[in-house]
PDB file of N, CA and C in Angstrom:
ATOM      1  N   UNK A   1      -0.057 -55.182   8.113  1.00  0.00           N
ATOM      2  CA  UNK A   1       0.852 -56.308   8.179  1.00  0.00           C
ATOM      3  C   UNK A   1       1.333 -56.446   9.626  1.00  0.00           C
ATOM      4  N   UNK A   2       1.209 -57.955   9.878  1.00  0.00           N
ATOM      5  CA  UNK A   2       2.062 -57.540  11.146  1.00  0.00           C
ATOM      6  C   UNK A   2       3.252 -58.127  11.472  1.00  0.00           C
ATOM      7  N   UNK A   3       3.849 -58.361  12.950  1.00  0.00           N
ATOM      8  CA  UNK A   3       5.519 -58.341  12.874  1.00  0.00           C
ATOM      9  C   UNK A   3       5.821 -59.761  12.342  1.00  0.00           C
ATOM     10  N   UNK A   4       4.649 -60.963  12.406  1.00  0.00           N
ATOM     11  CA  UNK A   4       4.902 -61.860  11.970  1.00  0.00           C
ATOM     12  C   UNK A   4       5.314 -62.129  10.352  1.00  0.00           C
ATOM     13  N   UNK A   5       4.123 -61.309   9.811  1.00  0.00           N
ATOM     14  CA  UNK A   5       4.163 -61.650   8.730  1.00  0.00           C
ATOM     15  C   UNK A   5       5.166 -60.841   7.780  1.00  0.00           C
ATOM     16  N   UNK A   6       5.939 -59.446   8.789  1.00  0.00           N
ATOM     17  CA  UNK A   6       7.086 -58.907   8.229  1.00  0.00           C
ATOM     18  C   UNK A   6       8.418 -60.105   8.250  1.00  0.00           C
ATOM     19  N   UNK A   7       8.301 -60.360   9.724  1.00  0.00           N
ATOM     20  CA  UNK A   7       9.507 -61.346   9.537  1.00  0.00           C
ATOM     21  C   UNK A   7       9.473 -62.910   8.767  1.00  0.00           C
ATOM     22  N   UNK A   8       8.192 -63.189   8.028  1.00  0.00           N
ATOM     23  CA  UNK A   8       8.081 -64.046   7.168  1.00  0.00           C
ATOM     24  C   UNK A   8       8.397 -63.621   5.835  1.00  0.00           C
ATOM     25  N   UNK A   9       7.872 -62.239   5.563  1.00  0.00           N
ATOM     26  CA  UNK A   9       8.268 -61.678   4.070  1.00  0.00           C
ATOM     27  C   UNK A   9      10.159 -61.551   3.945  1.00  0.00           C
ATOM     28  N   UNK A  10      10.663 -61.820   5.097  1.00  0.00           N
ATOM     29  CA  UNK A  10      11.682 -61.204   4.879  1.00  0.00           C
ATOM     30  C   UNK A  10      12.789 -62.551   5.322  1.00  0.00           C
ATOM     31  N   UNK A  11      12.083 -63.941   5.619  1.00  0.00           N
ATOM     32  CA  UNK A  11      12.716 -65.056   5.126  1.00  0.00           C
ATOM     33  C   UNK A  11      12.720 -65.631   3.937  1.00  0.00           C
ATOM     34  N   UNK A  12      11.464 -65.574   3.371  1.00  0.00           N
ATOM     35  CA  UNK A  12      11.126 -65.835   2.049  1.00  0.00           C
ATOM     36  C   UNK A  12      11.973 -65.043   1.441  1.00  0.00           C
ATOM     37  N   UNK A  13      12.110 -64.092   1.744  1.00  0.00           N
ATOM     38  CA  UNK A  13      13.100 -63.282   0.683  1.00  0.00           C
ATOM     39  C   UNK A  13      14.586 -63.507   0.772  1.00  0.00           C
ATOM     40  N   UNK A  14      14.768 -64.659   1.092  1.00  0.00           N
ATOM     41  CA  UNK A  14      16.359 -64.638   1.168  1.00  0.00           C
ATOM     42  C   UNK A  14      16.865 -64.085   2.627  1.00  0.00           C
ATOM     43  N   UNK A  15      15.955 -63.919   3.676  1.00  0.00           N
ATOM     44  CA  UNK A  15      16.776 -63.871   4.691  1.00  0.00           C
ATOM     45  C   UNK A  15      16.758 -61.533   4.735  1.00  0.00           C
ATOM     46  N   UNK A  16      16.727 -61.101   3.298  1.00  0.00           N
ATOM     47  CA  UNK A  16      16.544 -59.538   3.726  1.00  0.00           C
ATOM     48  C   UNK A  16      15.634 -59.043   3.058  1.00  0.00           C
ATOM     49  N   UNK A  17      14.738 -57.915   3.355  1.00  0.00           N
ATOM     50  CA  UNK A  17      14.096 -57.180   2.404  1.00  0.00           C
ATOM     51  C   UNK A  17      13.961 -56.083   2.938  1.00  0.00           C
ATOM     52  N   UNK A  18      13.516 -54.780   2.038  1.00  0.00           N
ATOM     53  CA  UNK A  18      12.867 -53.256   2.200  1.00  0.00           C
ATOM     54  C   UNK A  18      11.467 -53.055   2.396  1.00  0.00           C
ATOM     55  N   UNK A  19      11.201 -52.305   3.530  1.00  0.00           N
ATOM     56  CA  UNK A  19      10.291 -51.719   3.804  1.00  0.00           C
ATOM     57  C   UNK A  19       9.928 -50.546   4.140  1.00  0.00           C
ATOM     58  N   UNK A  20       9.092 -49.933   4.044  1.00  0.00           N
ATOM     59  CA  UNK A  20       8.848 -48.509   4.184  1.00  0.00           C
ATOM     60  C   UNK A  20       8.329 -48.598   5.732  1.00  0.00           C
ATOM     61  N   UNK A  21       8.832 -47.477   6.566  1.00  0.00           N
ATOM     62  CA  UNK A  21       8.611 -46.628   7.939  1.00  0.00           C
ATOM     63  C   UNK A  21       7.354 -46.908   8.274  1.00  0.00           C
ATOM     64  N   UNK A  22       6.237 -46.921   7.256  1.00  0.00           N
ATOM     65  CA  UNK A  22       4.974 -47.025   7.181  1.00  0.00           C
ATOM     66  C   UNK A  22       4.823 -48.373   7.560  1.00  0.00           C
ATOM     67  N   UNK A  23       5.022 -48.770   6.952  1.00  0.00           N
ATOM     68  CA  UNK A  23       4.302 -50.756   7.189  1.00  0.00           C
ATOM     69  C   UNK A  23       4.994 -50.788   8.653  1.00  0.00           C
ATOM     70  N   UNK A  24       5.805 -50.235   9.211  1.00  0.00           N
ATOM     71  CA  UNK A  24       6.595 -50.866  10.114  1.00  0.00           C
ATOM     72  C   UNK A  24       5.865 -49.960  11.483  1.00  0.00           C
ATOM     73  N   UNK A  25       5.742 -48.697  10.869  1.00  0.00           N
ATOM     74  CA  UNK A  25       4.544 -48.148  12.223  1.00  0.00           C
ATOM     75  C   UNK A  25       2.873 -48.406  12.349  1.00  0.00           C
ATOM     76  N   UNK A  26       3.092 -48.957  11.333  1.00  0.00           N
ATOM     77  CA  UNK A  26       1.205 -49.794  11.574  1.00  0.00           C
ATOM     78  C   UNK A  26       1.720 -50.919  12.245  1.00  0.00           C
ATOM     79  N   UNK A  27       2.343 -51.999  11.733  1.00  0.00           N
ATOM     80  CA  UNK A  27       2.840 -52.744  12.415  1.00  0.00           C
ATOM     81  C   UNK A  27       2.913 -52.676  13.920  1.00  0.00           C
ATOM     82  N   UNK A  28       3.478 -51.790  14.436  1.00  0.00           N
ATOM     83  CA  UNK A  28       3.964 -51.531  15.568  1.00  0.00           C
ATOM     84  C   UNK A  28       2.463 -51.070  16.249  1.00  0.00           C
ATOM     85  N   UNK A  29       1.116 -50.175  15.789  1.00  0.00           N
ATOM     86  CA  UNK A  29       0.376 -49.572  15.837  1.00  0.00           C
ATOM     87  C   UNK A  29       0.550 -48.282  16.170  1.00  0.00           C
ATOM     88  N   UNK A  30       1.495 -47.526  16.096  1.00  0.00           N
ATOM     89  CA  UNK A  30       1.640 -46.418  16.268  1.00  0.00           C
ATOM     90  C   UNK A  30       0.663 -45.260  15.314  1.00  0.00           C
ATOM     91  N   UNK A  31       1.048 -43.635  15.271  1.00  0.00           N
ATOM     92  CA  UNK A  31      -0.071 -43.087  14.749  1.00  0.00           C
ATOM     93  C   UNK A  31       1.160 -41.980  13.961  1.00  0.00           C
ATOM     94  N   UNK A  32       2.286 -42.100  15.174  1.00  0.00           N
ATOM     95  CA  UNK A  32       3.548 -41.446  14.543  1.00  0.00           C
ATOM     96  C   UNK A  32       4.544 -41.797  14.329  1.00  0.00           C
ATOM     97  N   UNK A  33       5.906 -41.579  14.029  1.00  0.00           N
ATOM     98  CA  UNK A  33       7.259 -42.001  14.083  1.00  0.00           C
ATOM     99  C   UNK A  33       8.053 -40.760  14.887  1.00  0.00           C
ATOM    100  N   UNK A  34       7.697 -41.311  16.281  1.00  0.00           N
ATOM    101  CA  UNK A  34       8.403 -40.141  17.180  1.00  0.00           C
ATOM    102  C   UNK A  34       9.463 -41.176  17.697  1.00  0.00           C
ATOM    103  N   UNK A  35      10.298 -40.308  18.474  1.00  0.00           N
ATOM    104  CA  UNK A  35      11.664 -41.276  19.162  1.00  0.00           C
ATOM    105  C   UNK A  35      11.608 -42.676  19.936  1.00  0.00           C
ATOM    106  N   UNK A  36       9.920 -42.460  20.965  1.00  0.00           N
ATOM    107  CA  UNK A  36      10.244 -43.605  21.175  1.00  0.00           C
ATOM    108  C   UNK A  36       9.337 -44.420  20.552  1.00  0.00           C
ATOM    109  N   UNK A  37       8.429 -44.383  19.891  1.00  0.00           N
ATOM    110  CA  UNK A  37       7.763 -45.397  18.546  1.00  0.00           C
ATOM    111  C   UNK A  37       9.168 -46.390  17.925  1.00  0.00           C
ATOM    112  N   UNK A  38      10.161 -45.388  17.104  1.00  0.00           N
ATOM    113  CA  UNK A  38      11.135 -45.491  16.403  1.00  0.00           C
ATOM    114  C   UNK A  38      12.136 -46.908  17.149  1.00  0.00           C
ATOM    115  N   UNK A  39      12.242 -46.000  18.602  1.00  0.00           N
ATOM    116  CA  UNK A  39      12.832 -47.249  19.664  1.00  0.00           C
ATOM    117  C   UNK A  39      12.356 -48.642  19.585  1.00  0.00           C
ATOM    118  N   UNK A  40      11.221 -48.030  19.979  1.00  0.00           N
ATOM    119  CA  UNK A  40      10.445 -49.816  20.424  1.00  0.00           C
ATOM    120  C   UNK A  40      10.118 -50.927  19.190  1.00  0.00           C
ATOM    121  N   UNK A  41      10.014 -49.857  17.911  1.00  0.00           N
ATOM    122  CA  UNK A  41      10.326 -50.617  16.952  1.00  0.00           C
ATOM    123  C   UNK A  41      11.636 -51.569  16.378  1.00  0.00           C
ATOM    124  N   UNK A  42      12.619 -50.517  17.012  1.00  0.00           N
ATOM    125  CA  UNK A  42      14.069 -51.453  17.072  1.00  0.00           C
ATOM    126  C   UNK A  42      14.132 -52.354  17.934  1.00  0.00           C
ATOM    127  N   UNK A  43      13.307 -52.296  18.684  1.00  0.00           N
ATOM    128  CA  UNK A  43      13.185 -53.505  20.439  1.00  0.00           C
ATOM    129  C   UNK A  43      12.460 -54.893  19.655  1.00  0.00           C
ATOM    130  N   UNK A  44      11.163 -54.611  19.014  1.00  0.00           N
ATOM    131  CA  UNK A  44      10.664 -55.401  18.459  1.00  0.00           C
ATOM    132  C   UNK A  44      11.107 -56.103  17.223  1.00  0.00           C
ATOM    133  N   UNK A  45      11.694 -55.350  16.386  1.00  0.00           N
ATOM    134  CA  UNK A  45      12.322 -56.360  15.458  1.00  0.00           C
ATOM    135  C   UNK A  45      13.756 -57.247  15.938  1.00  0.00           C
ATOM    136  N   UNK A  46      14.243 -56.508  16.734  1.00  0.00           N
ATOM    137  CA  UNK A  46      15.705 -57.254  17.709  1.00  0.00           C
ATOM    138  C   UNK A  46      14.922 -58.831  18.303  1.00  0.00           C
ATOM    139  N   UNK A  47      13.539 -58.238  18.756  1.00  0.00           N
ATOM    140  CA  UNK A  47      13.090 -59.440  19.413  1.00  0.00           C
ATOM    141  C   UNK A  47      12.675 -60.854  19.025  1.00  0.00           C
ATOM    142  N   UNK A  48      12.534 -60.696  17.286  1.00  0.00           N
ATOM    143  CA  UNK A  48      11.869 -61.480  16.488  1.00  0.00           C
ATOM    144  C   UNK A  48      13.057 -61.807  16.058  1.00  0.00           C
ATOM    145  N   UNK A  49      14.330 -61.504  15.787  1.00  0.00           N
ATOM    146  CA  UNK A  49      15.453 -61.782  15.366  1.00  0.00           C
ATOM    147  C   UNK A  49      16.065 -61.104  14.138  1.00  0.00           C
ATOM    148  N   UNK A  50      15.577 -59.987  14.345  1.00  0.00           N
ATOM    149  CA  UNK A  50      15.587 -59.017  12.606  1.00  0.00           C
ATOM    150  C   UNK A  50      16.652 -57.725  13.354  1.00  0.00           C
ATOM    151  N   UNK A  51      17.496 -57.553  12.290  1.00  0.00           N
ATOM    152  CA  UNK A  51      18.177 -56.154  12.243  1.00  0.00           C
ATOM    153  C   UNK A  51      17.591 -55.207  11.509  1.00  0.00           C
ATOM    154  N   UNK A  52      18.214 -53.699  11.012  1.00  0.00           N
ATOM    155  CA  UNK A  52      18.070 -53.139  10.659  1.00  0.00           C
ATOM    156  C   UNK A  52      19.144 -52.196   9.783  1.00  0.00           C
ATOM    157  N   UNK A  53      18.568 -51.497   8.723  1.00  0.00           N
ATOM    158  CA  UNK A  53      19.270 -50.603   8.172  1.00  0.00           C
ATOM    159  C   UNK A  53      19.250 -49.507   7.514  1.00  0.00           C
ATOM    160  N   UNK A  54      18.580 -48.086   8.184  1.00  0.00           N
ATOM    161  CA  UNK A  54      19.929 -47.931   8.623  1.00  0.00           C
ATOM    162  C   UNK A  54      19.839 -48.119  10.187  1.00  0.00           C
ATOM    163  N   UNK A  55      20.848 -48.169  11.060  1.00  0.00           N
ATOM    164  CA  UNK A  55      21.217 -48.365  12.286  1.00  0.00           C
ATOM    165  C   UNK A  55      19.669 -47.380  13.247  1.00  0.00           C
ATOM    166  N   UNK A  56      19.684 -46.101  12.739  1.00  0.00           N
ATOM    167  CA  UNK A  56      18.778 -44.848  13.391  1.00  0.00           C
ATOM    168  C   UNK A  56      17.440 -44.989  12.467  1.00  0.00           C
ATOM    169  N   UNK A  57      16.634 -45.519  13.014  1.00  0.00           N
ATOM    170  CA  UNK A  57      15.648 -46.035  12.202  1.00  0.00           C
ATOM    171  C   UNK A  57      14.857 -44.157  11.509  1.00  0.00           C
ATOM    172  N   UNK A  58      14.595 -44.073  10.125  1.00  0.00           N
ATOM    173  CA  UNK A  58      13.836 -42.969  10.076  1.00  0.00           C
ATOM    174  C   UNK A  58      12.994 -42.255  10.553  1.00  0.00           C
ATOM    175  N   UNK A  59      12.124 -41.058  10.835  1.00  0.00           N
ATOM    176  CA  UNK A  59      10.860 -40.683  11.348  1.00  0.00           C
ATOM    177  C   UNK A  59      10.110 -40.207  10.301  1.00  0.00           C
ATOM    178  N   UNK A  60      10.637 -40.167   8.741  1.00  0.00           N
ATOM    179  CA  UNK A  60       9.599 -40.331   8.056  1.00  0.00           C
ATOM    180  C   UNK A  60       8.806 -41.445   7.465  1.00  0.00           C
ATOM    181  N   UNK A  61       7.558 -41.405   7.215  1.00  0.00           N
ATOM    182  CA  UNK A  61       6.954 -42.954   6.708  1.00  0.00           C
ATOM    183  C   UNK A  61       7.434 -43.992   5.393  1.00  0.00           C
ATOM    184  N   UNK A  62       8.112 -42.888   4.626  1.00  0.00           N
ATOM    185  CA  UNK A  62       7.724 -43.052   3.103  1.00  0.00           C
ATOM    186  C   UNK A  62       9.763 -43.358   2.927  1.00  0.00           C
ATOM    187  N   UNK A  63      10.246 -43.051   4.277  1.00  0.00           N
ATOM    188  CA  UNK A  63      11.616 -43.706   4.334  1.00  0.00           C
ATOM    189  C   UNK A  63      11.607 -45.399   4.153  1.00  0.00           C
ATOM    190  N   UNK A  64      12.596 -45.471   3.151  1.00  0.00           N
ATOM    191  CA  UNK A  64      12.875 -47.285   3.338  1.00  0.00           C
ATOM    192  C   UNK A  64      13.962 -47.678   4.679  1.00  0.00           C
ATOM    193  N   UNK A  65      13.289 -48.406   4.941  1.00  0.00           N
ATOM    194  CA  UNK A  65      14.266 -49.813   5.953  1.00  0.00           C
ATOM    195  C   UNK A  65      14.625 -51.101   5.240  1.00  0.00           C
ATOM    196  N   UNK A  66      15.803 -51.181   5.462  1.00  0.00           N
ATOM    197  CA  UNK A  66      16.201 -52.860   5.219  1.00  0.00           C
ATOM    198  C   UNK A  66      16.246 -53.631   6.626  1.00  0.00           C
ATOM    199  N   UNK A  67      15.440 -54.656   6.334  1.00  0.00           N
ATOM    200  CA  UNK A  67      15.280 -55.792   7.288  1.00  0.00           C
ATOM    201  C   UNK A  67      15.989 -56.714   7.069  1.00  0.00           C
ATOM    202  N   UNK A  68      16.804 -57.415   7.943  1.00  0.00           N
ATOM    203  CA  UNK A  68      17.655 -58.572   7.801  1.00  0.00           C
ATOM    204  C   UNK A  68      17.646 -59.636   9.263  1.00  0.00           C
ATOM    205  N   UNK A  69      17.456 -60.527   8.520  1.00  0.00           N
ATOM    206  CA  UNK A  69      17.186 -62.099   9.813  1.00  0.00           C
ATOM    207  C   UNK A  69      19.020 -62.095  10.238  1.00  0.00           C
ATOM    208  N   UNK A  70      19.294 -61.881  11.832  1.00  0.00           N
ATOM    209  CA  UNK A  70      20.324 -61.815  12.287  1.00  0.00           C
ATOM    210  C   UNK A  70      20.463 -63.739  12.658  1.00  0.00           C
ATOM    211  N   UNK A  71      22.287 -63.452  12.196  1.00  0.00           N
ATOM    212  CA  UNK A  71      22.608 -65.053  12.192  1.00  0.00           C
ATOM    213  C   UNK A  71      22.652 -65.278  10.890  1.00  0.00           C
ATOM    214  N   UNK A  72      22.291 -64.777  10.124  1.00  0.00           N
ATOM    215  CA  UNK A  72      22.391 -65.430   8.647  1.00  0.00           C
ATOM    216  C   UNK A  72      23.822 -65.050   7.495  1.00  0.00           C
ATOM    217  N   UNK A  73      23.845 -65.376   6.501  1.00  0.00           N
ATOM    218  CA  UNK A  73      25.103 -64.888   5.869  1.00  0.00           C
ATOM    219  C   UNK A  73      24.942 -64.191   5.328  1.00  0.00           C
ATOM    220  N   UNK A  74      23.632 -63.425   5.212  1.00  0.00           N
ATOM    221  CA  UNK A  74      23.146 -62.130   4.536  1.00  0.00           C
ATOM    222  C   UNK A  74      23.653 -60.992   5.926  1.00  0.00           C
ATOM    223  N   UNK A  75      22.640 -61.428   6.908  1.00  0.00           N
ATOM    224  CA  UNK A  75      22.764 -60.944   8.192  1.00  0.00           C
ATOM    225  C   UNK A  75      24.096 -60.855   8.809  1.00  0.00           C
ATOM    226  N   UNK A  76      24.889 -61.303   9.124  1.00  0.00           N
ATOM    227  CA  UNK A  76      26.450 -61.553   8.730  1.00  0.00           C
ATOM    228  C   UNK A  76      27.071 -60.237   8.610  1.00  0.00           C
ATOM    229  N   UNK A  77      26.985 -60.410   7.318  1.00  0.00           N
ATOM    230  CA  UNK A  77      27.070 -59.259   6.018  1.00  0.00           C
ATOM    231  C   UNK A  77      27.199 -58.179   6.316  1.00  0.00           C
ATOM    232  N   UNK A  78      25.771 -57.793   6.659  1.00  0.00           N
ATOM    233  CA  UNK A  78      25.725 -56.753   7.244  1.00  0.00           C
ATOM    234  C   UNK A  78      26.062 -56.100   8.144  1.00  0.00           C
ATOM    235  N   UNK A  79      26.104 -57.060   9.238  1.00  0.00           N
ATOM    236  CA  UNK A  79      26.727 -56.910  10.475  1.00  0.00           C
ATOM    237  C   UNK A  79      28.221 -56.701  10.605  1.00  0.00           C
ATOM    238  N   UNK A  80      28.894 -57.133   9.798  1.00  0.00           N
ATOM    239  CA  UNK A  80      30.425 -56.553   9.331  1.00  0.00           C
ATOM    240  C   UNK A  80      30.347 -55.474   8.619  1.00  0.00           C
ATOM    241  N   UNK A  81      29.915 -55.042   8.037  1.00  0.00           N
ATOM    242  CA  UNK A  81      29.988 -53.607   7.006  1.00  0.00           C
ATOM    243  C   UNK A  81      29.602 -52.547   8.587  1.00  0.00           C
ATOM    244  N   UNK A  82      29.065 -52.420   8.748  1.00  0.00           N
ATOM    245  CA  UNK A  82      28.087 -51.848   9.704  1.00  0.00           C
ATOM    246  C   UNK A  82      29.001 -51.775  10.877  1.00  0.00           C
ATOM    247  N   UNK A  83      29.347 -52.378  11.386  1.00  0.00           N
ATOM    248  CA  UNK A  83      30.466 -52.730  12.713  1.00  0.00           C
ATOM    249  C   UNK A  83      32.184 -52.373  12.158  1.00  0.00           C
ATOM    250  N   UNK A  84      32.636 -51.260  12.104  1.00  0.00           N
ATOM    251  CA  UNK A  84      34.250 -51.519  12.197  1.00  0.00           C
ATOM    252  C   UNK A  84      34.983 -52.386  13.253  1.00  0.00           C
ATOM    253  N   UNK A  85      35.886 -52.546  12.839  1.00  0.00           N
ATOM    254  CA  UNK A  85      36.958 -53.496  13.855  1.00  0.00           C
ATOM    255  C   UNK A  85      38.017 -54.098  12.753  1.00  0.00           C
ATOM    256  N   UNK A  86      39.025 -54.303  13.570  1.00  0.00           N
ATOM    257  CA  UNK A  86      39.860 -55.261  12.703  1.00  0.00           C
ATOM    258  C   UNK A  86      39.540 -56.454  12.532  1.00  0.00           C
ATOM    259  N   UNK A  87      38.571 -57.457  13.640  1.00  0.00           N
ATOM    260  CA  UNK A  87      37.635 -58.604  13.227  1.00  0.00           C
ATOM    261  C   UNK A  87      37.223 -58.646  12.175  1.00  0.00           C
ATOM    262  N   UNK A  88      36.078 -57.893  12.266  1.00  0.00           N
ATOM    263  CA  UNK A  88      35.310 -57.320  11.096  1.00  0.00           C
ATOM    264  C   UNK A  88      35.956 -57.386   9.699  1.00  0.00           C
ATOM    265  N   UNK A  89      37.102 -56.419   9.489  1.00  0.00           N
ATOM    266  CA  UNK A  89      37.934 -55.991   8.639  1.00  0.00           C
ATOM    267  C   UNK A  89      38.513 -57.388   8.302  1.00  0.00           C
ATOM    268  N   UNK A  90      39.033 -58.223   8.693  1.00  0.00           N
ATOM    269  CA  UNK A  90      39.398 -59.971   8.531  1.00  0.00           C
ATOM    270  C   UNK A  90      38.482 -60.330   8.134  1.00  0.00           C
ATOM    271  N   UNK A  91      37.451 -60.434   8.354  1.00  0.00           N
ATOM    272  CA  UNK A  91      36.004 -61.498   7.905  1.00  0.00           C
ATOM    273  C   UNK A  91      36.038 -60.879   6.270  1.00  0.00           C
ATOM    274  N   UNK A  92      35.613 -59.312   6.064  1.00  0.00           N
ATOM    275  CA  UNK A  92      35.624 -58.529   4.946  1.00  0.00           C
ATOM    276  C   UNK A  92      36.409 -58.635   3.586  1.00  0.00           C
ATOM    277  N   UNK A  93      37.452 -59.363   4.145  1.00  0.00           N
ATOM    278  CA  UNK A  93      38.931 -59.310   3.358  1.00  0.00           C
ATOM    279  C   UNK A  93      38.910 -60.362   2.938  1.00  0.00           C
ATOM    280  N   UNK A  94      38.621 -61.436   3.898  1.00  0.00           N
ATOM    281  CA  UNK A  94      38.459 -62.865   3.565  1.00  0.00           C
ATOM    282  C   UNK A  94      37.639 -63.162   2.751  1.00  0.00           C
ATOM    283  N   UNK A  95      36.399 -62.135   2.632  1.00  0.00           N
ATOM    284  CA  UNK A  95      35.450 -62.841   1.665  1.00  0.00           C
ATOM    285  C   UNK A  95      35.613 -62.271   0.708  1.00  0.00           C
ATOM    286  N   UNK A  96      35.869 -60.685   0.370  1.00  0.00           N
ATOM    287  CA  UNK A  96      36.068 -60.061  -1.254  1.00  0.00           C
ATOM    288  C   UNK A  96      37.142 -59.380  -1.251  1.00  0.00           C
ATOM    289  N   UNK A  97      38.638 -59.306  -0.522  1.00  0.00           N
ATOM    290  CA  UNK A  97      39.471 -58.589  -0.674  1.00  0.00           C
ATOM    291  C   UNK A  97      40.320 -59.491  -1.869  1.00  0.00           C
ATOM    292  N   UNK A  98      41.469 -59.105  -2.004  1.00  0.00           N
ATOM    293  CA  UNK A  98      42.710 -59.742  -2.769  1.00  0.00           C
ATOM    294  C   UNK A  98      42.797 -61.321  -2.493  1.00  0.00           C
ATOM    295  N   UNK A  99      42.468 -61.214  -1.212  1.00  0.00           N
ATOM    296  CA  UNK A  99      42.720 -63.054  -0.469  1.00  0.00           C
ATOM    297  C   UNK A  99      41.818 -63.436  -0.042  1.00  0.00           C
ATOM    298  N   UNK A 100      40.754 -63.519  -1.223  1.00  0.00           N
ATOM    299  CA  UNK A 100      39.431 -64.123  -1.045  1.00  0.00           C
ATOM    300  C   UNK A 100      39.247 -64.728  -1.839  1.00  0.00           C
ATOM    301  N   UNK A 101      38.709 -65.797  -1.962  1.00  0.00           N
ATOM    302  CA  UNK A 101      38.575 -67.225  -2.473  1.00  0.00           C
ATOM    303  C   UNK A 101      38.589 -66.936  -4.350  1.00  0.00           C
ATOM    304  N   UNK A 102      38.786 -67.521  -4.442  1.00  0.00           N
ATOM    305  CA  UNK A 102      39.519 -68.010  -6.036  1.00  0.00           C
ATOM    306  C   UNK A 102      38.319 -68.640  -6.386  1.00  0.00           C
ATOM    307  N   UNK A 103      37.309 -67.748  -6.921  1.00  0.00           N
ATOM    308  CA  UNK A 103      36.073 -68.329  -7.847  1.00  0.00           C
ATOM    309  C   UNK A 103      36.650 -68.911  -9.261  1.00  0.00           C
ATOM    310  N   UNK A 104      37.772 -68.656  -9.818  1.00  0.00           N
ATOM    311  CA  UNK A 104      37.639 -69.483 -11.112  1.00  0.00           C
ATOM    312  C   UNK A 104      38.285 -71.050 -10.809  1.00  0.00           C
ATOM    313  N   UNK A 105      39.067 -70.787  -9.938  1.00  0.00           N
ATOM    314  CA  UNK A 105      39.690 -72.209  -9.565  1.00  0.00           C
ATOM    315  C   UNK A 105      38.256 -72.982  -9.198  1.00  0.00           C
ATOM    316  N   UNK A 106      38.012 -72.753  -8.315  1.00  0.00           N
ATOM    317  CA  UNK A 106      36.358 -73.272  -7.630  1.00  0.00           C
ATOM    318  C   UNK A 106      35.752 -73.825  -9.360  1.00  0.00           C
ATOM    319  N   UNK A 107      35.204 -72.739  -9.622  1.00  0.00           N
ATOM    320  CA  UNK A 107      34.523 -73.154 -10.902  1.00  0.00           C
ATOM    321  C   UNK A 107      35.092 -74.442 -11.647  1.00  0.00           C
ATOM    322  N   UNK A 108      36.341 -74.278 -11.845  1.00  0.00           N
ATOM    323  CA  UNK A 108      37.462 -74.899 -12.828  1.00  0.00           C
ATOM    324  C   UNK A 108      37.360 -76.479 -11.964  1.00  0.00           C
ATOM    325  N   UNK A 109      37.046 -76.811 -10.666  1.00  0.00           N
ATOM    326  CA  UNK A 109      37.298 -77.618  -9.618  1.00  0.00           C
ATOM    327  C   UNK A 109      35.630 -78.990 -10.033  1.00  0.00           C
ATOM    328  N   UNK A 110      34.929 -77.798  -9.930  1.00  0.00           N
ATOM    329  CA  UNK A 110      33.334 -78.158 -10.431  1.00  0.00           C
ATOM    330  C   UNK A 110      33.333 -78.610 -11.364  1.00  0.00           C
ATOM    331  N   UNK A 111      33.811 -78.468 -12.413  1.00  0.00           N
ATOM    332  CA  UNK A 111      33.967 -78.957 -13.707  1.00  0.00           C
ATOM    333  C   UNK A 111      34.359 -80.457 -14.191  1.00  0.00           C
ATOM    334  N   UNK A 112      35.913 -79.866 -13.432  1.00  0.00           N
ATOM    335  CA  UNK A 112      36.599 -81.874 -13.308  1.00  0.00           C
ATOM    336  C   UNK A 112      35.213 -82.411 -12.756  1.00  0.00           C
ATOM    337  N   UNK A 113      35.101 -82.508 -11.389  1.00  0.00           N
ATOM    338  CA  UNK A 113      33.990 -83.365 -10.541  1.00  0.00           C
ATOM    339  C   UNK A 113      32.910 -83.596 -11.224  1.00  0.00           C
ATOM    340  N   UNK A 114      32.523 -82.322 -12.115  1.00  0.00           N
ATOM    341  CA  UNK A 114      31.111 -83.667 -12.479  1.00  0.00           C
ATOM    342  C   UNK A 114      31.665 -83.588 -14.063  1.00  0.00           C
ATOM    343  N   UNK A 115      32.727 -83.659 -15.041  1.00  0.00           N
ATOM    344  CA  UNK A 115      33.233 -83.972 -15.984  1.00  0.00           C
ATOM    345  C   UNK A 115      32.994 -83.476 -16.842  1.00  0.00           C
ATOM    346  N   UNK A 116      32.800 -81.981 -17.171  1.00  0.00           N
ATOM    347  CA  UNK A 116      32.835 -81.228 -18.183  1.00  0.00           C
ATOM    348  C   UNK A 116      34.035 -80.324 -18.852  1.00  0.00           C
TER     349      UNK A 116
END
């Protein structure tokens, strides 16, 4: 597979998906998952516009990676969990803490509007 067609599997998918160490060092053409294979693999998916997870990419093959298209609200996501800060911690709160949006009102809102 290559980096194209990783970062296509992984729009189609909603923007994230899992992959194993393996697809990602053929990809890369490597033969191992030594430190700097591991690197340049983080260089290359940064470059295509893809994150990663976890942060320290594995050195075994048969390890999973999550791939995520950066910029997105998946990507987002992640990028707040992953990043402390009190920013962060605001964005977090806002979306699933105590003072985060009122899904039944919403729902209840949808209802009037199209008249059910």
């Amino acid at each position: 597979m290559s980096w194209d067609q990783i970062k296509e599997q992984v729009e189609k998918n909603e923007n994230v998906r899992t992959f194993t160490m393996e697809v990602l060092r053929d990809a890369h053409g490597a033969g191992k998952l030594g430190v700097n294979v591991r690197a340049e693999i983080s260089q290359t998916l940064a470059g295509i516009g893809l994150g990663h997870v976890p942060q320290d990419l594995p050195s075994y093959q048969h390890e999973q990676v999550r791939l995520f298209k950066r910029g997105t609200p998946v990507g987002q996501l992640i990028e707040s969990v992953l990043s402390p800060g009190e920013q962060n911690d605001k964005s977090l709160a806002g979306r699933f803490g105590a003072q985060g949006p009122d899904y039944a009102a919403i729902v209840e809102k949808i209802r009037e509007l199209v008249g059910e």
